[in-house]
N, C-alpha and C. Protein backbone atom coordinates (compact mmCIF):
# COMPACT_ATOMS: atom_id res chain seq x y z
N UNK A 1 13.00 -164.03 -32.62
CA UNK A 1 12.53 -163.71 -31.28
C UNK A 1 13.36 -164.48 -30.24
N UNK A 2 13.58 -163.81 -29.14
CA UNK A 2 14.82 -163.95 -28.22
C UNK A 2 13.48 -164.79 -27.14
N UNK A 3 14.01 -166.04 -26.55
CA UNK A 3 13.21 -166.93 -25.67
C UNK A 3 13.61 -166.42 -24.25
N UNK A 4 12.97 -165.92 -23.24
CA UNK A 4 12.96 -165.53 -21.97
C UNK A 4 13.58 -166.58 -21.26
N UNK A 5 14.34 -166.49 -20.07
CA UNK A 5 13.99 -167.21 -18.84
C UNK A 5 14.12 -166.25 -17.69
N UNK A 6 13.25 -167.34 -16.67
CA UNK A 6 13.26 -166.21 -15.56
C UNK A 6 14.71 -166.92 -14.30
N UNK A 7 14.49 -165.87 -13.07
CA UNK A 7 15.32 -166.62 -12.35
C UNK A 7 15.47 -167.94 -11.80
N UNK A 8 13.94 -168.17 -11.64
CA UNK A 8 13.76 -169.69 -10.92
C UNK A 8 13.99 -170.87 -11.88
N UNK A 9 13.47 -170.63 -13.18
CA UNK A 9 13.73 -170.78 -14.44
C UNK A 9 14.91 -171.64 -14.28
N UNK A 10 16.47 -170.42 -14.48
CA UNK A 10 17.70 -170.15 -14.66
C UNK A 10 18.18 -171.67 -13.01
N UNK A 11 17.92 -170.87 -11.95
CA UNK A 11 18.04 -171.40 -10.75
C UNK A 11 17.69 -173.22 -10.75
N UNK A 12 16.65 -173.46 -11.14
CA UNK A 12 16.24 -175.01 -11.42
C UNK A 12 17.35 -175.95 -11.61
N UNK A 13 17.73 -175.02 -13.53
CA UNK A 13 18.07 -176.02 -14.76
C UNK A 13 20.12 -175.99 -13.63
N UNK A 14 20.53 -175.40 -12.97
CA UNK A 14 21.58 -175.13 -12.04
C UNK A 14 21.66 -176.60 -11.11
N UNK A 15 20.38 -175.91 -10.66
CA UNK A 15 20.13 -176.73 -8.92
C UNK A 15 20.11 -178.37 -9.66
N UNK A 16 19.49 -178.94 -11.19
CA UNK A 16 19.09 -180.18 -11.50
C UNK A 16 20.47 -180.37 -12.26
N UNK A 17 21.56 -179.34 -12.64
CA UNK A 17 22.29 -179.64 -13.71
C UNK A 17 22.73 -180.21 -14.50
N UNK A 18 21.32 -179.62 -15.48
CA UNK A 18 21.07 -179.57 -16.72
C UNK A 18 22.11 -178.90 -17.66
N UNK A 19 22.39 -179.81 -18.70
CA UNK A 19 23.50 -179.31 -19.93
C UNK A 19 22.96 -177.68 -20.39
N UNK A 20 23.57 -176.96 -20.33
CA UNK A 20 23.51 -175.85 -20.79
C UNK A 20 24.97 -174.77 -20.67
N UNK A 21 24.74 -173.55 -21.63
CA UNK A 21 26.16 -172.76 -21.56
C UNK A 21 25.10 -171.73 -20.72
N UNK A 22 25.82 -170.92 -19.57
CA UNK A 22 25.76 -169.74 -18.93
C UNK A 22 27.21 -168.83 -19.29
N UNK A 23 26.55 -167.70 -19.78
CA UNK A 23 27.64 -166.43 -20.69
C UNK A 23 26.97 -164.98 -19.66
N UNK A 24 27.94 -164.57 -19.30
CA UNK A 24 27.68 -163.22 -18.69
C UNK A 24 28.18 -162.65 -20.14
N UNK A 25 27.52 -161.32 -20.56
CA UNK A 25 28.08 -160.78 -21.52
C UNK A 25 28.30 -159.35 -20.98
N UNK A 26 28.85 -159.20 -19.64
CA UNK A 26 29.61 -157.91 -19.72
C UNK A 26 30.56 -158.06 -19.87
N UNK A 27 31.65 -156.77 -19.53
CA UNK A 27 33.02 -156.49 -19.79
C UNK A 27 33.50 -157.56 -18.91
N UNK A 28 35.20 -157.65 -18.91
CA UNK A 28 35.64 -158.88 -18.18
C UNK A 28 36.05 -158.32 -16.95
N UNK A 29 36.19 -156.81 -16.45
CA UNK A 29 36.53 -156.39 -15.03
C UNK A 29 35.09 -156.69 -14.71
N UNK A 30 33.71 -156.55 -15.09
CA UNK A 30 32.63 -156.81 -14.19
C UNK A 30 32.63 -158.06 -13.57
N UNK A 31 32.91 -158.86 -14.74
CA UNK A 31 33.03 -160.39 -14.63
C UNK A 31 33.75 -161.32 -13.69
N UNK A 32 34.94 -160.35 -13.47
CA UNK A 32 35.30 -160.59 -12.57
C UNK A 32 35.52 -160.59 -10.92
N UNK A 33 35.17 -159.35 -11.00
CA UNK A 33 34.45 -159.11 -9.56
C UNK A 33 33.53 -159.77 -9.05
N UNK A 34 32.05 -159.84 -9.95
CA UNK A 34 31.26 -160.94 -9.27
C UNK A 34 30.65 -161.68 -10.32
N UNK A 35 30.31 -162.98 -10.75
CA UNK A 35 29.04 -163.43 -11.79
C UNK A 35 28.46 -164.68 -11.42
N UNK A 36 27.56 -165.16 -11.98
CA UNK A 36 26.80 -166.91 -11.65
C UNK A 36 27.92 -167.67 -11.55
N UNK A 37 27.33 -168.47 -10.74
CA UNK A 37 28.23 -169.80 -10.45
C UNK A 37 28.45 -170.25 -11.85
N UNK A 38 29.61 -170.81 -12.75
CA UNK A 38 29.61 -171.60 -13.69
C UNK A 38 29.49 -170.78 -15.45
N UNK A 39 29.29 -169.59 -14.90
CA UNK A 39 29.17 -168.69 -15.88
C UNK A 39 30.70 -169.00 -16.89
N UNK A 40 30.48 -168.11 -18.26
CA UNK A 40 31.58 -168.18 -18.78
C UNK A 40 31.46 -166.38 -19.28
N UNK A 41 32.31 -165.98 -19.42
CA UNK A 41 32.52 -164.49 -20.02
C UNK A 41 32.73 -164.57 -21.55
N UNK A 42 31.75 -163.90 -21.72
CA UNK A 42 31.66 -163.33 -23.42
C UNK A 42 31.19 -161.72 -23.54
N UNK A 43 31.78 -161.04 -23.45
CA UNK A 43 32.04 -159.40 -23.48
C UNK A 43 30.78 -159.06 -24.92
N UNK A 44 29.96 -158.10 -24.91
CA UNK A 44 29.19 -158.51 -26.00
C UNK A 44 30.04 -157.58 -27.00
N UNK A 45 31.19 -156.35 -26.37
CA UNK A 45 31.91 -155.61 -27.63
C UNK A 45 33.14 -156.71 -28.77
N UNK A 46 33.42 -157.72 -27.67
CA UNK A 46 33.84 -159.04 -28.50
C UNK A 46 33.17 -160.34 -28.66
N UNK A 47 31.84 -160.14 -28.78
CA UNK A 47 31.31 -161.41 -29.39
C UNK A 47 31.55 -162.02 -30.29
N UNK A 48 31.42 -160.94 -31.81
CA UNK A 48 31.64 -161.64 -33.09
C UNK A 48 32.96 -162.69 -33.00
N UNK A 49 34.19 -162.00 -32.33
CA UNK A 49 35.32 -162.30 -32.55
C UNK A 49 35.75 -163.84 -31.64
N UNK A 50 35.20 -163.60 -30.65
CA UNK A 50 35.50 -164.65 -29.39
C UNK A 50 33.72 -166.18 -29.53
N UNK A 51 33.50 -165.93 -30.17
CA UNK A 51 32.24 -166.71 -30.00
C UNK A 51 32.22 -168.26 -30.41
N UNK A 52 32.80 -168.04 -31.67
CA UNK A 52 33.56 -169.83 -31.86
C UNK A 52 34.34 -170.30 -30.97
N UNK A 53 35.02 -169.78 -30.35
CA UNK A 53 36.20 -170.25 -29.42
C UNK A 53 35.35 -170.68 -28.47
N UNK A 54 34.78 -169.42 -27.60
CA UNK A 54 33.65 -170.11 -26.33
C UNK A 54 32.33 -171.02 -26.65
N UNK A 55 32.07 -170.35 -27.82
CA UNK A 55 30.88 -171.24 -27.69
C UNK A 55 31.04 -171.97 -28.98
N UNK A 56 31.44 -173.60 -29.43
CA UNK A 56 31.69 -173.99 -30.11
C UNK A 56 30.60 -174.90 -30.86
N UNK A 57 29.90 -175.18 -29.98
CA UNK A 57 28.72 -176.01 -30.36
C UNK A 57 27.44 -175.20 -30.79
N UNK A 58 26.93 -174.37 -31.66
CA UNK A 58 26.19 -173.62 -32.11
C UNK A 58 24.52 -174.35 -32.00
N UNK A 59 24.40 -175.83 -31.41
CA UNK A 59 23.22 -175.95 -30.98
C UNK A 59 23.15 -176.28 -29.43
N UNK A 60 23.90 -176.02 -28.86
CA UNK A 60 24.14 -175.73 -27.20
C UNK A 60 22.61 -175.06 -27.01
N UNK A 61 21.89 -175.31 -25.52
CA UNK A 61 21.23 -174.37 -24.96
C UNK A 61 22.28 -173.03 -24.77
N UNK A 62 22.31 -171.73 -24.68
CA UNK A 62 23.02 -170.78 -24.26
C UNK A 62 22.06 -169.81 -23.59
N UNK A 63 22.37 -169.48 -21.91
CA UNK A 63 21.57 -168.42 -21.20
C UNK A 63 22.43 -167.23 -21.53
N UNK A 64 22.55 -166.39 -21.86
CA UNK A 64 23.03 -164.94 -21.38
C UNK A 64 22.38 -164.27 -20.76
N UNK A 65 23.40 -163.30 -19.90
CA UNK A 65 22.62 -162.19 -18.97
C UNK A 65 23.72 -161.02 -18.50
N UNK A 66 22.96 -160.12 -18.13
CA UNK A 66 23.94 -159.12 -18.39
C UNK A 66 23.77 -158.57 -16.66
N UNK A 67 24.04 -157.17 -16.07
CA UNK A 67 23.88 -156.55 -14.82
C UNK A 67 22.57 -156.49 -14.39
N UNK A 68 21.86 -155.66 -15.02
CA UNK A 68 20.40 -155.36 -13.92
C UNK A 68 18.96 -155.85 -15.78
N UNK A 69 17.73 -155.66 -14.92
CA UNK A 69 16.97 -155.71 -16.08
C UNK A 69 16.94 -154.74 -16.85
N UNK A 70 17.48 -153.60 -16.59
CA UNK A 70 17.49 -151.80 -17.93
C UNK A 70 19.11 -152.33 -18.72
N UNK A 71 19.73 -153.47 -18.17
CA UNK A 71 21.23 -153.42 -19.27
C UNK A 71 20.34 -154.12 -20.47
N UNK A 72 21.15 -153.73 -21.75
CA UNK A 72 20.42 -154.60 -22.89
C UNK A 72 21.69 -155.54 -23.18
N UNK A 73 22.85 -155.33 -22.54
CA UNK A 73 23.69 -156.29 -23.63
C UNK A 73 23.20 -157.02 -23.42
N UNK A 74 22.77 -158.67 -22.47
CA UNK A 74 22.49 -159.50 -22.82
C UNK A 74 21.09 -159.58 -24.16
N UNK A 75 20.50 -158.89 -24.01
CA UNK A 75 19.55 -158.81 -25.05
C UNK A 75 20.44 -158.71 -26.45
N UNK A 76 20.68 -157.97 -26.52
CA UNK A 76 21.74 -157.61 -27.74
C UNK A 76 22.80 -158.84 -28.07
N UNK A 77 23.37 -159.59 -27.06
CA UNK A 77 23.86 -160.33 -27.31
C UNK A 77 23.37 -161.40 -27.77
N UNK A 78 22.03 -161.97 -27.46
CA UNK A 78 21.26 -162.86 -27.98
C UNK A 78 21.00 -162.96 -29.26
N UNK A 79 20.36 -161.31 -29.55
CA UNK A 79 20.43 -161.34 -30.54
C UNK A 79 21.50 -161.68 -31.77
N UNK A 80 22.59 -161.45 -31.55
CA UNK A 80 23.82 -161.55 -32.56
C UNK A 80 24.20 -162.67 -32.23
N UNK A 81 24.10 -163.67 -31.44
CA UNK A 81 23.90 -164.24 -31.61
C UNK A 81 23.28 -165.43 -32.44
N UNK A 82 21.69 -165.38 -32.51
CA UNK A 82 20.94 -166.04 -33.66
C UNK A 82 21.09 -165.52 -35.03
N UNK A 83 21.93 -164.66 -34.67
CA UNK A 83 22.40 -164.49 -36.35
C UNK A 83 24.03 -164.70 -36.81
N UNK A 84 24.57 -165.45 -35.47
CA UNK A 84 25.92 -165.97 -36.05
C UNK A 84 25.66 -167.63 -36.02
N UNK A 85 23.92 -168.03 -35.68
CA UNK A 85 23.79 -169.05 -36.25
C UNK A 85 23.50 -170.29 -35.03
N UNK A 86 23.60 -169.44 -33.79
CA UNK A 86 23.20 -169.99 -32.85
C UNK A 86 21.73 -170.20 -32.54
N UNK A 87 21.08 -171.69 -31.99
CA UNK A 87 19.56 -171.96 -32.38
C UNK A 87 18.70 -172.28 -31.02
N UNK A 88 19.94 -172.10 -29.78
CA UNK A 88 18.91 -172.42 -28.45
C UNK A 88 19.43 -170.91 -27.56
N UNK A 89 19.16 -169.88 -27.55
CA UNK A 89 19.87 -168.97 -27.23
C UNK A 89 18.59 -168.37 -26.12
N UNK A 90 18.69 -168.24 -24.86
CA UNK A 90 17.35 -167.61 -23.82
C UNK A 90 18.38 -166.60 -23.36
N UNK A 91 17.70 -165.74 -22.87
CA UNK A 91 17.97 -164.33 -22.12
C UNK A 91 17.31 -164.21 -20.72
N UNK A 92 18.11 -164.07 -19.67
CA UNK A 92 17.93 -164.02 -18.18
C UNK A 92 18.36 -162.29 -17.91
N UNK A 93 16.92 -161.90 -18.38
CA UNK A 93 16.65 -160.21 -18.18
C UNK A 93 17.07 -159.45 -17.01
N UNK A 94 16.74 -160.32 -16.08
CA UNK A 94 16.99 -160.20 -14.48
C UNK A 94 18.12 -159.43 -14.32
N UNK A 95 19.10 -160.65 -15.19
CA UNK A 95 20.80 -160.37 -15.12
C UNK A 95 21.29 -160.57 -13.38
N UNK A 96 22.57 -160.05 -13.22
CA UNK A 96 23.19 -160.58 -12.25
C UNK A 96 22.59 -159.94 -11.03
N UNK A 97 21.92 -158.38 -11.03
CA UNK A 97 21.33 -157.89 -9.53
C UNK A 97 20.04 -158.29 -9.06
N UNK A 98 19.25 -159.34 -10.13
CA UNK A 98 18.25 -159.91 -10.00
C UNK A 98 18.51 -161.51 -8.84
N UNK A 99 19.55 -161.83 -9.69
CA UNK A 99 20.55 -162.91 -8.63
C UNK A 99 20.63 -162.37 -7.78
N UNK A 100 21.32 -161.70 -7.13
CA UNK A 100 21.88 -161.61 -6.03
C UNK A 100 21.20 -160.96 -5.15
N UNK A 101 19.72 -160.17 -5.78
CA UNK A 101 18.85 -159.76 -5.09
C UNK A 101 17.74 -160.92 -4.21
N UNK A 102 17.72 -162.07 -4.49
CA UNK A 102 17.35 -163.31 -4.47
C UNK A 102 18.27 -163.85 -3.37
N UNK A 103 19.13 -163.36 -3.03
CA UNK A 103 20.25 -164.16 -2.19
C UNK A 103 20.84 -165.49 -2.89
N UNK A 104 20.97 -166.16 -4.34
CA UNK A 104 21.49 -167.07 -4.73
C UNK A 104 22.91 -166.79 -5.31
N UNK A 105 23.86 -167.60 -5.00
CA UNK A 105 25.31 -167.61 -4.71
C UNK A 105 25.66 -166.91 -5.85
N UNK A 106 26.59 -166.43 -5.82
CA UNK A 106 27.97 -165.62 -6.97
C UNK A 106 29.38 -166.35 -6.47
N UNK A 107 29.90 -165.73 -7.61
CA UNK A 107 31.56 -166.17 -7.82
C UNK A 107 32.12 -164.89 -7.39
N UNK A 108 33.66 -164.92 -6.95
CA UNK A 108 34.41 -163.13 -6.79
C UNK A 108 33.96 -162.77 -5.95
């Protein structure tokens, strides 16, 4: 089971900065145009492949989040996640139009 967070949640552990990985898991043209402050890009069609490299510490907190709350990659990504062995893994459903619907800062 995939652990929720919400925005204010997400926004807090930022504003107090708190150790944690933030992963947008869309494509890398989305990513680039706009994402969270501090984010890192992990594409969820190259997760398996790119995931040791970015995320090396497999007991890291890790947020993922994807575009709006109807995208599932971040969901999906979570998931494959806890099964490549990763053990603090939350999902920010919201995703990025939930941000920015909030007025809290972006990158791009």
């Amino acid at each position: 089971m995939i652990t929720a967070i919400t925005r204010e949640e997400l926004k807090a552990k930022m504003d107090h900065q708190d150790k944690f990985v933030l992963v947008e898991t869309l494509p890398a043209t989305a990513y680039h145009m706009v994402h969270l402050p501090g984010a890192l890009n992990l594409p969820l069609d190259r997760l398996e492949e790119l995931a040791a490299s970015v995320l090396p510490d497999r007991s890291a907190e890790i947020v993922v989040y994807c575009a709006t709350p109807s995208c599932q990659a971040s969901e999906h990504a979570a998931h494959k996640l806890n099964e490549l062995g990763y053990t603090n893994v939350k999902d920010y459903a919201g995703g990025k139009q939930d941000w920015i619907d909030a007025g809290f800062p972006t990158v791009g």
